[in-house]
Every structure is written in C-alpha cells, then in structure tokens.
Protein backbone atom coordinates (compact mmCIF):
# COMPACT_ATOMS: atom_id res chain seq x y z
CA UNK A 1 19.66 138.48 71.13
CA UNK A 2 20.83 137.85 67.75
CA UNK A 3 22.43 134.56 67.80
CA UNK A 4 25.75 135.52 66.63
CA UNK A 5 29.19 136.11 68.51
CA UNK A 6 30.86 139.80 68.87
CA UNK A 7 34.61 138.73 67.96
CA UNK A 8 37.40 141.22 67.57
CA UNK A 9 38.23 142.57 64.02
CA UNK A 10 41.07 140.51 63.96
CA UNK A 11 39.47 137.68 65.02
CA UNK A 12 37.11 138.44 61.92
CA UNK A 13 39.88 138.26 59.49
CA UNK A 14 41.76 135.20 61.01
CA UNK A 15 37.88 133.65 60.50
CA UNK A 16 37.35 134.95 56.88
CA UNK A 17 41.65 134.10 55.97
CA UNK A 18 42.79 130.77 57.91
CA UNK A 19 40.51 127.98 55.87
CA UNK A 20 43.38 125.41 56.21
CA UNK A 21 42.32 124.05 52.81
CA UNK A 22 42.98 127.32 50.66
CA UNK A 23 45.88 127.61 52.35
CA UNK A 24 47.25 124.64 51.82
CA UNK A 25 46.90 125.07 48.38
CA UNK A 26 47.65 128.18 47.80
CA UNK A 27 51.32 127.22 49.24
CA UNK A 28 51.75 124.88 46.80
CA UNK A 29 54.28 125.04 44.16
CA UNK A 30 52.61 125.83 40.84
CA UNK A 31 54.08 123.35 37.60
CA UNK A 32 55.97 126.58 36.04
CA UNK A 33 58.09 125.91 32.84
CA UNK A 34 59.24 129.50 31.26
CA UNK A 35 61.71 131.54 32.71
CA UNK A 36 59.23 134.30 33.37
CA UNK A 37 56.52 132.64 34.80
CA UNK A 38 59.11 131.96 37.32
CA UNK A 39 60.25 135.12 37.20
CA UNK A 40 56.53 136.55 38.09
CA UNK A 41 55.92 133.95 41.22
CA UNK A 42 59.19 134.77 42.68
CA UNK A 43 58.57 138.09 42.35
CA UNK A 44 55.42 137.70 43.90
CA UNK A 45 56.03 136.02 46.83
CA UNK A 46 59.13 137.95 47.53
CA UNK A 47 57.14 141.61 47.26
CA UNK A 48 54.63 139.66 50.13
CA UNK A 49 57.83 138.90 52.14
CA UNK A 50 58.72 142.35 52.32
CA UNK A 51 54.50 143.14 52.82
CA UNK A 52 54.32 140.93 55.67
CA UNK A 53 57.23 142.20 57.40
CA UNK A 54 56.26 145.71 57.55
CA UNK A 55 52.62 144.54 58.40
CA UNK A 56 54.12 142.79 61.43
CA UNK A 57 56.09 145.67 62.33
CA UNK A 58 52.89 148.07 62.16
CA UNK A 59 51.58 145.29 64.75
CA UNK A 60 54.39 145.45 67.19
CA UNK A 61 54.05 149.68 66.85
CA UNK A 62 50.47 149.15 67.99
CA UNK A 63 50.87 146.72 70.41
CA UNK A 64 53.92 148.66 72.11
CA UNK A 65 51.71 151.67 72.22
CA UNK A 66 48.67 150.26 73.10
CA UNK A 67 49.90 147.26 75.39
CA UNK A 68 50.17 148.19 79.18
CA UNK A 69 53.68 148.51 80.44
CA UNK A 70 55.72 145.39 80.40
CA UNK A 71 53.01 143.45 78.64
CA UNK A 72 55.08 144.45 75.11
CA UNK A 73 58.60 142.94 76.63
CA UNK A 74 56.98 140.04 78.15
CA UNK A 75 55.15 139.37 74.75
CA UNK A 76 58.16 139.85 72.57
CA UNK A 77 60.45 137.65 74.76
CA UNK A 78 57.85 134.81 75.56
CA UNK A 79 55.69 134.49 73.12
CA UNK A 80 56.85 135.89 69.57
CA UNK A 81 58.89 133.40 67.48
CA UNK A 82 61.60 136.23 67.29
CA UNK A 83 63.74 138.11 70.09
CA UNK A 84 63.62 141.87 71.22
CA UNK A 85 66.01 142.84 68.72
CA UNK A 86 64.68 141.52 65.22
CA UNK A 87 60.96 143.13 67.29
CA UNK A 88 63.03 146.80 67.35
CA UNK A 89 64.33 146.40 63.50
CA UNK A 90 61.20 145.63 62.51
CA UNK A 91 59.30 148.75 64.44
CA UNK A 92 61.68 151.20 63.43
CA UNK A 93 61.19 150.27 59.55
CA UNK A 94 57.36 150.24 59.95
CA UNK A 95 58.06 153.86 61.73
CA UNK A 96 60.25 155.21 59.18
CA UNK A 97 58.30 153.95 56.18
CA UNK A 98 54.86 155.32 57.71
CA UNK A 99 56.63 158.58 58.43
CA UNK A 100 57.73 159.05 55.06
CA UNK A 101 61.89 159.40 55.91
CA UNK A 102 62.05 155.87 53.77
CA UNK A 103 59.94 155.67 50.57
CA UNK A 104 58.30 152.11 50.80
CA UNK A 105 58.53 151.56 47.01
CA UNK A 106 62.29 151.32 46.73
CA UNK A 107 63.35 149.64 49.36
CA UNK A 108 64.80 146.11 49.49
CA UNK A 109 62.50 143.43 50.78
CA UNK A 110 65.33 142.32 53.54
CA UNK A 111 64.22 144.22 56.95
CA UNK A 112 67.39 143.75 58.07
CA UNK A 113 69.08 146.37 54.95
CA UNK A 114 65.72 148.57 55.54
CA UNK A 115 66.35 148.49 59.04
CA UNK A 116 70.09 149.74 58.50
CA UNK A 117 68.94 152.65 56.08
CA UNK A 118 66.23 153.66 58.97
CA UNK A 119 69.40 154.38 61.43
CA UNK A 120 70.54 156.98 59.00
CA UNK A 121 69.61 160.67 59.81
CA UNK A 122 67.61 162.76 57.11
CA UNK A 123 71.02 164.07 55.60
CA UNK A 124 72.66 160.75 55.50
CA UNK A 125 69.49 159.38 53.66
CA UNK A 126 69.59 162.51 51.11
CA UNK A 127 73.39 161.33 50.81
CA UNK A 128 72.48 157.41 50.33
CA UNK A 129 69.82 158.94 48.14
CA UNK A 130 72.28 160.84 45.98
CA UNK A 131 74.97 157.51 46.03
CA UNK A 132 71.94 155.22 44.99
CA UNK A 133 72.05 153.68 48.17
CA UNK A 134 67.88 153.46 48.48
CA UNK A 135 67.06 150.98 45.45
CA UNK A 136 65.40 147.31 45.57
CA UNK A 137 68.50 145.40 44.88
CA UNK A 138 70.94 146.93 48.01
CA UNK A 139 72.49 145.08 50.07
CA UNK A 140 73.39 145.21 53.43
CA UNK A 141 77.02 145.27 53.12
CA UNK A 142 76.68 148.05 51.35
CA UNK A 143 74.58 150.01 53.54
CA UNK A 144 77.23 149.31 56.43
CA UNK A 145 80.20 149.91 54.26
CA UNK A 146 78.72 153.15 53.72
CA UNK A 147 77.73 154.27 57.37
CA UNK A 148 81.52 153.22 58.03
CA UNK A 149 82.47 155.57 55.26
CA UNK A 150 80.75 158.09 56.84
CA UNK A 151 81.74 157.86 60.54
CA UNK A 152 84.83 157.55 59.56
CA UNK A 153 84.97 160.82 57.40
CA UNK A 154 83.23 162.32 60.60
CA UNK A 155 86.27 161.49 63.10
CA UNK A 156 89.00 162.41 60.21
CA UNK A 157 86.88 165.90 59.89
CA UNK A 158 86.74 166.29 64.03
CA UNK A 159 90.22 165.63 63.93
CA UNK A 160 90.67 168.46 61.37
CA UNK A 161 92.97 165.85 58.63
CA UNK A 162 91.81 164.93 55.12
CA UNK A 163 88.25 163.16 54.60
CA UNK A 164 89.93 160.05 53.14
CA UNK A 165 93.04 158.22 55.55
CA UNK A 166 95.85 158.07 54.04
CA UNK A 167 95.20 160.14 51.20
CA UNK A 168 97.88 162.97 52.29
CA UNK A 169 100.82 159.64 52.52
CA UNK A 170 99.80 158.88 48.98
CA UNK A 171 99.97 162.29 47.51
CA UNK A 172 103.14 163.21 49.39
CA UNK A 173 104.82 159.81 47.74
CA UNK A 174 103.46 160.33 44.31
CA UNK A 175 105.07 164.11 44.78
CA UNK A 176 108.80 162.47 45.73
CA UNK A 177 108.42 159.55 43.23
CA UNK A 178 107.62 162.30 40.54
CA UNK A 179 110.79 164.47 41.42
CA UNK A 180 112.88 161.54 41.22
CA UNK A 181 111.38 160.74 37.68
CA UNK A 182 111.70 164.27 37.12
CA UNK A 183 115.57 164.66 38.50
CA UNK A 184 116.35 161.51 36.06
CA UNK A 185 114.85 162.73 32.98
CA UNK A 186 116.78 165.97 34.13
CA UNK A 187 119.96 164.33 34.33
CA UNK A 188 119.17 162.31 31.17
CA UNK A 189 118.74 165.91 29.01
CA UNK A 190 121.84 166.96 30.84
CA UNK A 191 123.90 163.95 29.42
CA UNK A 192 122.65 164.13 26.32
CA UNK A 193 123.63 168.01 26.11
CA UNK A 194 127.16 167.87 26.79
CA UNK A 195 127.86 164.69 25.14
C-alpha cells in the first residue's frame, strides 16, 4: 500500500486550484491607473467569463450523457445555483461551439446572445454571417430582431406577398402622390402655354 488516496481527476484539480489564500488574492482588485491597464484586466476577466461558461456547459453535456436517467433533472433543479433553462442555453452553446456551427473566437461572451445564434439553422448562421451578426460586440436585441426579421419574411413568402409588410402600400402611395405632382406640374405647363 502506498500511503496515498486514489481521488477522482477532478477532485485532483479542485486539490491543486482551491488554496483559499491564492484565491483570495487573486480576486482582488489590482491599484490600476491608465486607461489601458484597465482596459487589459477587463478584458481579461471578461474573456474568462465567457471561458467559464462554456466550460460549465461542456460539464452539463457530460453529465447529461453520462448521468443515469433523472439524475441530470434532479441535479439541475436541486442542486445547481441555476434552473433547467439557463442548464439548456448553456449545453446547446457548448454543443454548437464544439461542433463547429459557431466559431468560438467571435462570439460575444453573453451565453444568453450565443445561445440565441445557436437556435439559428446553418443557412440562417451563413445569413447572420453575411449581416455581421457573429462578432464579439452583438447584442442580443439584435440577434432577436433579426430571427423576427426572418420569420417574418418566412410567413409573408408562405403567404406568397412581398418580403417586407407594407412595402406594396408604400410604393402604391408614392405612385398616386407622384401622378398628382405630375398632373400639377402638367397643368402648370398647360397654363403657362396658353397664357
């Protein structure tokens, strides 16, 4: 016998990570003073936001495959410090990321925006692609206000009418407010002739 433990890997790492101390201070707020040494450590920390988040969705892909059934549910609703749905979001990033249908280096650190561009089929994310929809800095209004844009367009285009509403009234208004301009001006050269 050798005198030492078998622990899990992750066991291992909590060991070798968690010394209270380090952490401690490594959560402290440094004495910055120049606009980009703020900059940098905001940058930081927000890159390991977005890190972490995908890490803990890898976790919940594992445990949901790995986990015998029910165990997952019962974890996620009693012992996680988040619900079912936030769990779902952040599985179906880690899932499209790994898969390669969202490219990890230009997405927003917000799960919640990734998590709307991982809804989107491969077309729709060549179209975001195209609009410059998949960059660091969208938002998640945007992302919706888009996927509106496009069911809409779908419905109009089931329907068989124009992609954009409202788009034949405005046309068909310009067209009668430019033959009145037209019939003045007409009527104008006609005045002008005989006078």
């Amino acid at each position: 016998m050798s005198g030492f433990k078998q622990v899990s890997k992750a066991q291992a790492r909590r060991h070798m990570a968690v010394d209270e101390r380090i952490e401690r201070m490594a959560e402290a707020p440094l004495d910055l003073i120049r606009r980009e040494e703020f900059v940098h450590e905001i940058a930081t920390l927000w890159r390991s936001a977005q890190e972490r988040f995908l890490l803990i969705g890898r976790y919940l892909v594992q445990a949901r495959s790995r986990l015998p059934h029910g165990e997952f549910q019962a974890m996620v609703e009693n012992e996680l410090p988040f619900g079912y749905q936030v769990a779902y979001q952040l599985r179906m990033v880690a899932e499209a990321v790994d898969s390669g249908r969202l490219p990890g280096t230009k997405l927003p650190p917000s799960y919640a925006t990734v998590y709307q561009l991982a809804t989107l089929t491969t077309e729709q994310l060549r179209l975001a692609d195209q609009r410059n929809l998949i960059r660091p800095d969208v938002t998640r209004p945007e992302i919706v206000r888009f996927k509106r844009d496009l069911r809409q367009a779908g419905v109009m285009a089931a329907a068989g009418l124009p992609e954009a509403p409202g788009r034949r009234e405005a046309l068909l208004a310009e067209r009668e407010r430019l033959r009145a301009r037209l019939a003045a001006v007409e009527a104008e050269l006609a005045e002008q002739v005989g006078g």
